[in-house]
Structures are given as C-alpha cells and as structure tokens.
PDB file of N, CA and C in Angstrom:
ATOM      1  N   UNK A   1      -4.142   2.352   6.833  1.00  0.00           N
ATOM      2  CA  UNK A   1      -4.703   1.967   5.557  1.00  0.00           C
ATOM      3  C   UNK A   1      -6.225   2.000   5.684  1.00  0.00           C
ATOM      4  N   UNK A   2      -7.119   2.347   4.792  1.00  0.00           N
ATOM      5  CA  UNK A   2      -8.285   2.882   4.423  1.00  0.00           C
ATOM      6  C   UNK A   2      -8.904   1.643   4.225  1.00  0.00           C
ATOM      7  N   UNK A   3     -10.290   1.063   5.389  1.00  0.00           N
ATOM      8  CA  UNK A   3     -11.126  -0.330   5.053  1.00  0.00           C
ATOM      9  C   UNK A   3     -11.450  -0.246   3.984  1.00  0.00           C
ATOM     10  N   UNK A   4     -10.995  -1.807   3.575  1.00  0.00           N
ATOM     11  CA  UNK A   4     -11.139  -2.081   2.169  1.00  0.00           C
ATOM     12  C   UNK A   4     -13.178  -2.268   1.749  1.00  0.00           C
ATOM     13  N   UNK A   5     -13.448  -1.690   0.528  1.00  0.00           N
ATOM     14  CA  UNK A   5     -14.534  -1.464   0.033  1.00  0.00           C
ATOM     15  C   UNK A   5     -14.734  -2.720  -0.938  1.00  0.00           C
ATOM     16  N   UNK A   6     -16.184  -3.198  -1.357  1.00  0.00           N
ATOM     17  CA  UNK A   6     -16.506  -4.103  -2.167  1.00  0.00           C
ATOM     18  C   UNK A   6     -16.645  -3.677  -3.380  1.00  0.00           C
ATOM     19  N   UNK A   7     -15.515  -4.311  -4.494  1.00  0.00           N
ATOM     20  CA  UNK A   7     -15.163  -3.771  -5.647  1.00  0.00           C
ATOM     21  C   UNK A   7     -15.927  -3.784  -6.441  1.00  0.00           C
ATOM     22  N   UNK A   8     -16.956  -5.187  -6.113  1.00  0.00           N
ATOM     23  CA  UNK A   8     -17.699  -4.932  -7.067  1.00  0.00           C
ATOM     24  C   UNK A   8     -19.322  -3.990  -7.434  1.00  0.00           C
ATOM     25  N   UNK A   9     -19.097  -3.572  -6.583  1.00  0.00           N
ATOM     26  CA  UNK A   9     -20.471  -2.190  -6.395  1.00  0.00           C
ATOM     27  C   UNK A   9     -20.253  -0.996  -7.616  1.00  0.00           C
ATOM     28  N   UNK A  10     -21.131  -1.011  -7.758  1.00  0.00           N
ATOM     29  CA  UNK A  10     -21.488   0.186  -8.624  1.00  0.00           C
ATOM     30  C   UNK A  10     -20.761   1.550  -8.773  1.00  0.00           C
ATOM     31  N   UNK A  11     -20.621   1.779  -7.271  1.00  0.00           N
ATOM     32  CA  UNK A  11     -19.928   2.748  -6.851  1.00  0.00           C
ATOM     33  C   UNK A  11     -18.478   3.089  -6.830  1.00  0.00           C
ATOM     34  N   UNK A  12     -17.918   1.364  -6.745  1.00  0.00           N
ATOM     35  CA  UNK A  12     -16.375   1.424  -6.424  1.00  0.00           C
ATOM     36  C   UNK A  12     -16.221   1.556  -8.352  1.00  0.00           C
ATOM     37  N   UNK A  13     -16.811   1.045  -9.290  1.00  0.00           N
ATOM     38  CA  UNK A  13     -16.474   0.492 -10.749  1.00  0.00           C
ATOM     39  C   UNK A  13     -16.219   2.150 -11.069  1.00  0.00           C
ATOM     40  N   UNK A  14     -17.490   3.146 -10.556  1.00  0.00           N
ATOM     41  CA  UNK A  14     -17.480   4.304 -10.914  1.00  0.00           C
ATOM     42  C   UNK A  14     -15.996   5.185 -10.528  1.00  0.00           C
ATOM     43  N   UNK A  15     -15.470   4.373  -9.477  1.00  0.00           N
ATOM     44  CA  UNK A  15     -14.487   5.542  -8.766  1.00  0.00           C
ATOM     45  C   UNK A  15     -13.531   5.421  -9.643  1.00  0.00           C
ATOM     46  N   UNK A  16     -13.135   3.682  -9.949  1.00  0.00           N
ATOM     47  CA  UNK A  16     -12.090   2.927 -10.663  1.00  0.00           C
ATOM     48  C   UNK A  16     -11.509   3.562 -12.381  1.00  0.00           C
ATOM     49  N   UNK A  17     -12.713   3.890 -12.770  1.00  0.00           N
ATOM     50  CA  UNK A  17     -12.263   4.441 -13.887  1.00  0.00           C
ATOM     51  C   UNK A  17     -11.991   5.950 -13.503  1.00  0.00           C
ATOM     52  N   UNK A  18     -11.737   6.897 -12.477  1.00  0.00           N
ATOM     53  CA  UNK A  18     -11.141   7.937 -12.629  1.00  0.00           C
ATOM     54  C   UNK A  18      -9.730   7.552 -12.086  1.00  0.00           C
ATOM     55  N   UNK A  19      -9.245   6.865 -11.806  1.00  0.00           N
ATOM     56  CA  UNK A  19      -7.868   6.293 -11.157  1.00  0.00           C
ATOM     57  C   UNK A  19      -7.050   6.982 -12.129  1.00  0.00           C
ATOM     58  N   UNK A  20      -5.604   7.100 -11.854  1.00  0.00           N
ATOM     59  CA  UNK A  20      -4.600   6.753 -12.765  1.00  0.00           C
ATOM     60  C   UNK A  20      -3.981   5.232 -12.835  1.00  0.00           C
ATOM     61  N   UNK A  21      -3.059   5.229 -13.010  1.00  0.00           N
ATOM     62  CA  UNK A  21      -1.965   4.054 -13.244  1.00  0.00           C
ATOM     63  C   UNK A  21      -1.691   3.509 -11.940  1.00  0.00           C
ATOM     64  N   UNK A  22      -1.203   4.388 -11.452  1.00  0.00           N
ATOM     65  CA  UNK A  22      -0.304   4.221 -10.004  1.00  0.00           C
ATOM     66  C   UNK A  22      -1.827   3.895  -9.299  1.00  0.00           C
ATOM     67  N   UNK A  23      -2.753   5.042  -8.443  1.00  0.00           N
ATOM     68  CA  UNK A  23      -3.814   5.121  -7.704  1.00  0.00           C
ATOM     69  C   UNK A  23      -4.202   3.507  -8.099  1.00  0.00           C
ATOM     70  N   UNK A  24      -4.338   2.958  -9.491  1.00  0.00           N
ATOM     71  CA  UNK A  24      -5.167   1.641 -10.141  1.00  0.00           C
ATOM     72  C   UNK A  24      -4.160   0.715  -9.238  1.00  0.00           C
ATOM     73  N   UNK A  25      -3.478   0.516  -9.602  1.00  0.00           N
ATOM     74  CA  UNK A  25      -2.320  -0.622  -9.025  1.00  0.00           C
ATOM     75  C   UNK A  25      -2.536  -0.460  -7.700  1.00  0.00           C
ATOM     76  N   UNK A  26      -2.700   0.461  -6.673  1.00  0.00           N
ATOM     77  CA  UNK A  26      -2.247   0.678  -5.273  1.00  0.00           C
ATOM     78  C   UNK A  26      -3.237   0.067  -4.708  1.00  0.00           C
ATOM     79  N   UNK A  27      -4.844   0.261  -5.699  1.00  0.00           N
ATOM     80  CA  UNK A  27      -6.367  -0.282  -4.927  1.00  0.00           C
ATOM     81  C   UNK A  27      -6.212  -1.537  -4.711  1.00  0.00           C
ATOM     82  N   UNK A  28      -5.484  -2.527  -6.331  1.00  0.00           N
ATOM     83  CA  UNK A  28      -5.656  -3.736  -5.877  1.00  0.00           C
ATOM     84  C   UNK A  28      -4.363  -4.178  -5.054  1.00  0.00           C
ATOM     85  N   UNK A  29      -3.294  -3.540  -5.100  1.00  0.00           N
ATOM     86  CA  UNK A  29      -2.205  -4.056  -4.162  1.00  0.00           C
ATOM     87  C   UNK A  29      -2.575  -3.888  -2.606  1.00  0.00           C
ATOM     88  N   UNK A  30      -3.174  -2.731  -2.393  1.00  0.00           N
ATOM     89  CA  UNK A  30      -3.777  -2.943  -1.120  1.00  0.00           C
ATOM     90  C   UNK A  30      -4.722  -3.837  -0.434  1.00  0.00           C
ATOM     91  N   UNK A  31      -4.958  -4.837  -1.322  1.00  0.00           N
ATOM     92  CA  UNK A  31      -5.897  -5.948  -1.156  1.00  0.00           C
ATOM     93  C   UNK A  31      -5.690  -7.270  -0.635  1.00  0.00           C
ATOM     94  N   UNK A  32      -4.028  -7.255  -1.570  1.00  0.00           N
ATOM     95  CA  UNK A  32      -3.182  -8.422  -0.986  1.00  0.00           C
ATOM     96  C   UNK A  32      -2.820  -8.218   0.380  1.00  0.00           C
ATOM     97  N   UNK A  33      -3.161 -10.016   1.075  1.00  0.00           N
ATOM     98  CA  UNK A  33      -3.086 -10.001   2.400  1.00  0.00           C
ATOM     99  C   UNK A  33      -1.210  -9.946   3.050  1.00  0.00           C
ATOM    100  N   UNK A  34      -0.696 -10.584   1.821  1.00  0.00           N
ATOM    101  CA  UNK A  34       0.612 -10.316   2.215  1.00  0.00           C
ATOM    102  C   UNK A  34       1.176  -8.730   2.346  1.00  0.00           C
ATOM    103  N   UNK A  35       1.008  -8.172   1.499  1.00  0.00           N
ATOM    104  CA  UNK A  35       1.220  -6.476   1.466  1.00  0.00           C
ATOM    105  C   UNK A  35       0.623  -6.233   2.324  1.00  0.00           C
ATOM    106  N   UNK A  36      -0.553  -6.711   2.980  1.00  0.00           N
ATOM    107  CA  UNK A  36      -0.785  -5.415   3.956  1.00  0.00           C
ATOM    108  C   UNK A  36      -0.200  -6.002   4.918  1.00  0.00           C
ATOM    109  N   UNK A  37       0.415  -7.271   4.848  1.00  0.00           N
ATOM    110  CA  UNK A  37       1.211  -7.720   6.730  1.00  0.00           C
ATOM    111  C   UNK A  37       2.282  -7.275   6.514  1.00  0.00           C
ATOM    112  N   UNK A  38       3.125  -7.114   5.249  1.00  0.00           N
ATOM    113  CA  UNK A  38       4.222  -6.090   5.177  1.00  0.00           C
ATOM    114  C   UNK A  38       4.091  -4.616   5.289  1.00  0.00           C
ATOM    115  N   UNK A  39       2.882  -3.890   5.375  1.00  0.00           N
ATOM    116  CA  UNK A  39       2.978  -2.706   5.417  1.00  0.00           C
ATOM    117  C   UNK A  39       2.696  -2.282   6.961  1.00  0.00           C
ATOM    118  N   UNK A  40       2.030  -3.116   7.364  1.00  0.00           N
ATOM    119  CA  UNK A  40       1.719  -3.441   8.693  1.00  0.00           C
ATOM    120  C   UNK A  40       3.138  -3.459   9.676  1.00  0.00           C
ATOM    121  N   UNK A  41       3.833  -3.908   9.508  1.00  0.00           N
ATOM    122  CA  UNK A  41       5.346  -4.761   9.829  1.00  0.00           C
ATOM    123  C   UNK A  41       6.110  -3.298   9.905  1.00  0.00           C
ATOM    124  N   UNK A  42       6.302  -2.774   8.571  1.00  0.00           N
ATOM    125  CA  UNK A  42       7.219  -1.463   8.133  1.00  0.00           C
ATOM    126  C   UNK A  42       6.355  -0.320   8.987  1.00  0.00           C
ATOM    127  N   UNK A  43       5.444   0.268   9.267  1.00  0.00           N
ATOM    128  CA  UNK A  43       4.165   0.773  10.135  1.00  0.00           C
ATOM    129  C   UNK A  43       4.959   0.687  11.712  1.00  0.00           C
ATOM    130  N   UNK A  44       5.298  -0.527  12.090  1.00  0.00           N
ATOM    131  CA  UNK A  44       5.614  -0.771  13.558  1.00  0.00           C
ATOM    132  C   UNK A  44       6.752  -0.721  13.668  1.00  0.00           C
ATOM    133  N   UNK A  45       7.435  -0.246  12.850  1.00  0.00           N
ATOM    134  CA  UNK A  45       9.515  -0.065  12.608  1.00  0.00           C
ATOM    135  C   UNK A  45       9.291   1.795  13.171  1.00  0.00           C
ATOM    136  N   UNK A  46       8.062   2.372  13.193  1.00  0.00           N
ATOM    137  CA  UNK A  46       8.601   3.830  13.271  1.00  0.00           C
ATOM    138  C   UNK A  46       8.811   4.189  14.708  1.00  0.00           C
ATOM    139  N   UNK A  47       8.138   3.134  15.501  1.00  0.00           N
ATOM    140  CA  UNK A  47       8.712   2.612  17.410  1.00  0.00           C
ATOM    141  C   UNK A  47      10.713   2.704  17.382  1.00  0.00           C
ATOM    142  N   UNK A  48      10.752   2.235  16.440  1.00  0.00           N
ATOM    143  CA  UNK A  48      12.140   1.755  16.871  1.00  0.00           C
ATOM    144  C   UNK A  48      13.401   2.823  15.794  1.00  0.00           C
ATOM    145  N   UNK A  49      12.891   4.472  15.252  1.00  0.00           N
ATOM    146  CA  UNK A  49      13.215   4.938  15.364  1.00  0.00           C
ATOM    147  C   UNK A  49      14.094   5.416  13.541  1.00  0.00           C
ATOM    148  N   UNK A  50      14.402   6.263  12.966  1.00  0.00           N
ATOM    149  CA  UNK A  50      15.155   6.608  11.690  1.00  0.00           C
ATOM    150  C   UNK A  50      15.133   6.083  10.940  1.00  0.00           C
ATOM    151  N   UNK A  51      16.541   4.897  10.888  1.00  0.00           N
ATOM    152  CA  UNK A  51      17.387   3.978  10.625  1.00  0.00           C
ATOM    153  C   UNK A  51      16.361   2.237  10.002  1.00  0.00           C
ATOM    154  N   UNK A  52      15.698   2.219  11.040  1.00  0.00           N
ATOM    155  CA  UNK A  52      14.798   0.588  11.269  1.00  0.00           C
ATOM    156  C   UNK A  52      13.868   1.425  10.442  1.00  0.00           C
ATOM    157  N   UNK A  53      13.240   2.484  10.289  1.00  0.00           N
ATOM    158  CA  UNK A  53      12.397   2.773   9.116  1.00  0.00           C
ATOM    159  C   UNK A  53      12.483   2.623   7.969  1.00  0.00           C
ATOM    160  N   UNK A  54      13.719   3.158   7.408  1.00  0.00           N
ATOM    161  CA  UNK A  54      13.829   3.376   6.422  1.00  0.00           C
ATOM    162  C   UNK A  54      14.431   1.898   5.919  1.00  0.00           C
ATOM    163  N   UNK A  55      15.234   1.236   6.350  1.00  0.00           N
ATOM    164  CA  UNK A  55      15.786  -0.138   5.888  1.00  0.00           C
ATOM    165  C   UNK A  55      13.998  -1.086   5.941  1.00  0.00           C
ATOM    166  N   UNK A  56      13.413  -0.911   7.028  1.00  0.00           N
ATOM    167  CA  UNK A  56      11.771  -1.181   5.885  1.00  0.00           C
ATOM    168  C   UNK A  56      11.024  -0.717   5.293  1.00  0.00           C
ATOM    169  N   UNK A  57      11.005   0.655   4.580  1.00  0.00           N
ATOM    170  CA  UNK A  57      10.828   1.203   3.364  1.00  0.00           C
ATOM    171  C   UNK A  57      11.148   0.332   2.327  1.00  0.00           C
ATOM    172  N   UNK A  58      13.040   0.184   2.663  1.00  0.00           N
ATOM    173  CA  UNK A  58      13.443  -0.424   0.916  1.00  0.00           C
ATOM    174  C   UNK A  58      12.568  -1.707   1.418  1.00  0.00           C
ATOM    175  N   UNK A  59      12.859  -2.104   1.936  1.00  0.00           N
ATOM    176  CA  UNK A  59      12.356  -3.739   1.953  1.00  0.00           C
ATOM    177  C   UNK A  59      10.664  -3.961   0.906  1.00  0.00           C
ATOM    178  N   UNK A  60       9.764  -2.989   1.682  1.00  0.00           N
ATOM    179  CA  UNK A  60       8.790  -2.676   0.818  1.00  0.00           C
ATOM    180  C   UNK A  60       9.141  -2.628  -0.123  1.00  0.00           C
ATOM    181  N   UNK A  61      10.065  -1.441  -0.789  1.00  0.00           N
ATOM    182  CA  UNK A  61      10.395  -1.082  -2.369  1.00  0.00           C
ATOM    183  C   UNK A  61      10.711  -2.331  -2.833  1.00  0.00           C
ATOM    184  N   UNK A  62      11.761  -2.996  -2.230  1.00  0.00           N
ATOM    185  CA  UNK A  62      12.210  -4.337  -2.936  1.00  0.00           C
ATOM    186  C   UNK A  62      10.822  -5.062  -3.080  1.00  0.00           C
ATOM    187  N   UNK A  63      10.455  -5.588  -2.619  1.00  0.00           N
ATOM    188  CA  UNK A  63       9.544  -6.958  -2.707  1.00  0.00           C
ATOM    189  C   UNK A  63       8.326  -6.024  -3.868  1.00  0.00           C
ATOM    190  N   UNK A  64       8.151  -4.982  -2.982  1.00  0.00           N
ATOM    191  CA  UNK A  64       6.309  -4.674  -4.220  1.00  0.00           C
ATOM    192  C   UNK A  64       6.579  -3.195  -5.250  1.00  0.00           C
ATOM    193  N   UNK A  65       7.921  -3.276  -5.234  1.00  0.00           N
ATOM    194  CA  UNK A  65       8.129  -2.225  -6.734  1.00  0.00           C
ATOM    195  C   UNK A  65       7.482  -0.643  -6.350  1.00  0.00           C
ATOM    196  N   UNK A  66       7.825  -0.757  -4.961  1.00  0.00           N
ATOM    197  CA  UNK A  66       6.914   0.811  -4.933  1.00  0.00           C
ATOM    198  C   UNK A  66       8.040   1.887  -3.764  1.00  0.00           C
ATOM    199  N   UNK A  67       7.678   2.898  -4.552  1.00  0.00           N
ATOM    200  CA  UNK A  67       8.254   4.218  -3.924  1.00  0.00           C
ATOM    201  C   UNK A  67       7.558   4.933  -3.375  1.00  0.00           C
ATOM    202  N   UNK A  68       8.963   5.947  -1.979  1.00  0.00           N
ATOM    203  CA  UNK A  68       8.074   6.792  -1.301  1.00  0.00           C
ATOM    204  C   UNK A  68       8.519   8.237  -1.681  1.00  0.00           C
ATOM    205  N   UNK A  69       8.240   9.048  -1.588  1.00  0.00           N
ATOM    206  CA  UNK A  69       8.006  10.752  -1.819  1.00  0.00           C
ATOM    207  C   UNK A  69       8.434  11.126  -0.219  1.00  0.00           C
ATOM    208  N   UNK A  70       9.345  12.315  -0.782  1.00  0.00           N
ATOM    209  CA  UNK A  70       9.724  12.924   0.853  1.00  0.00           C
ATOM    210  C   UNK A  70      10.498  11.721   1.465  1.00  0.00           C
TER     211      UNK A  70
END
C-alpha cells in the first residue's frame, strides 16, 4: 500500500477531484487503521499458500464491501 499523503494540500484536493467513485472511496478507505491491519493480515495469508488466500479475500469482501479482479 502506497504512504499515505496529507489530504489536505493543495495538491492531494487537485488529484481528488479527478477520482472516480471507486478510486474516491479506496483513498479514504485506505486511511482507516483497521483496513489497513486487515489488508495487512490478508497480504501475509499469500505465505501460507491458494486456499488461506482466497478465504481472506472474502473476508476482506465481507467486512469492507470490496472486490477483486482476476
């Protein structure tokens, strides 16, 4: 995950309005400290192989409403 930037700069306000929907939602969900110890968590399941991945995928999907591609 990409160090988080200070939103409120000039620069980030500028980026914010070219977002879409999804990209908008993902900036500030990536912010929450819980999401990122769950993404963190699902991240260290790919040690242990297929199966333990993907059952923390859904887990992600379940709790923060989000899907993966491929």
């Amino acid at each position: 995950m990409e160090p988080l930037e200070d939103w409120r700069s000039p620069k980030f306000e500028e980026e914010l309005g070219r977002l879409d929907r999804g990209e908008l939602s993902f900036e500030f969900l990536r912010r929450n400290d819980e999401y990122r110890a769950h993404y963190k968590a699902v991240t260290d399941e790919r040690s242990k192989g297929t199966a333990a991945l993907i059952a923390a995928r859904e887990g992600l999907t379940r709790q923060w409403g989000l899907t993966f591609s491929g």
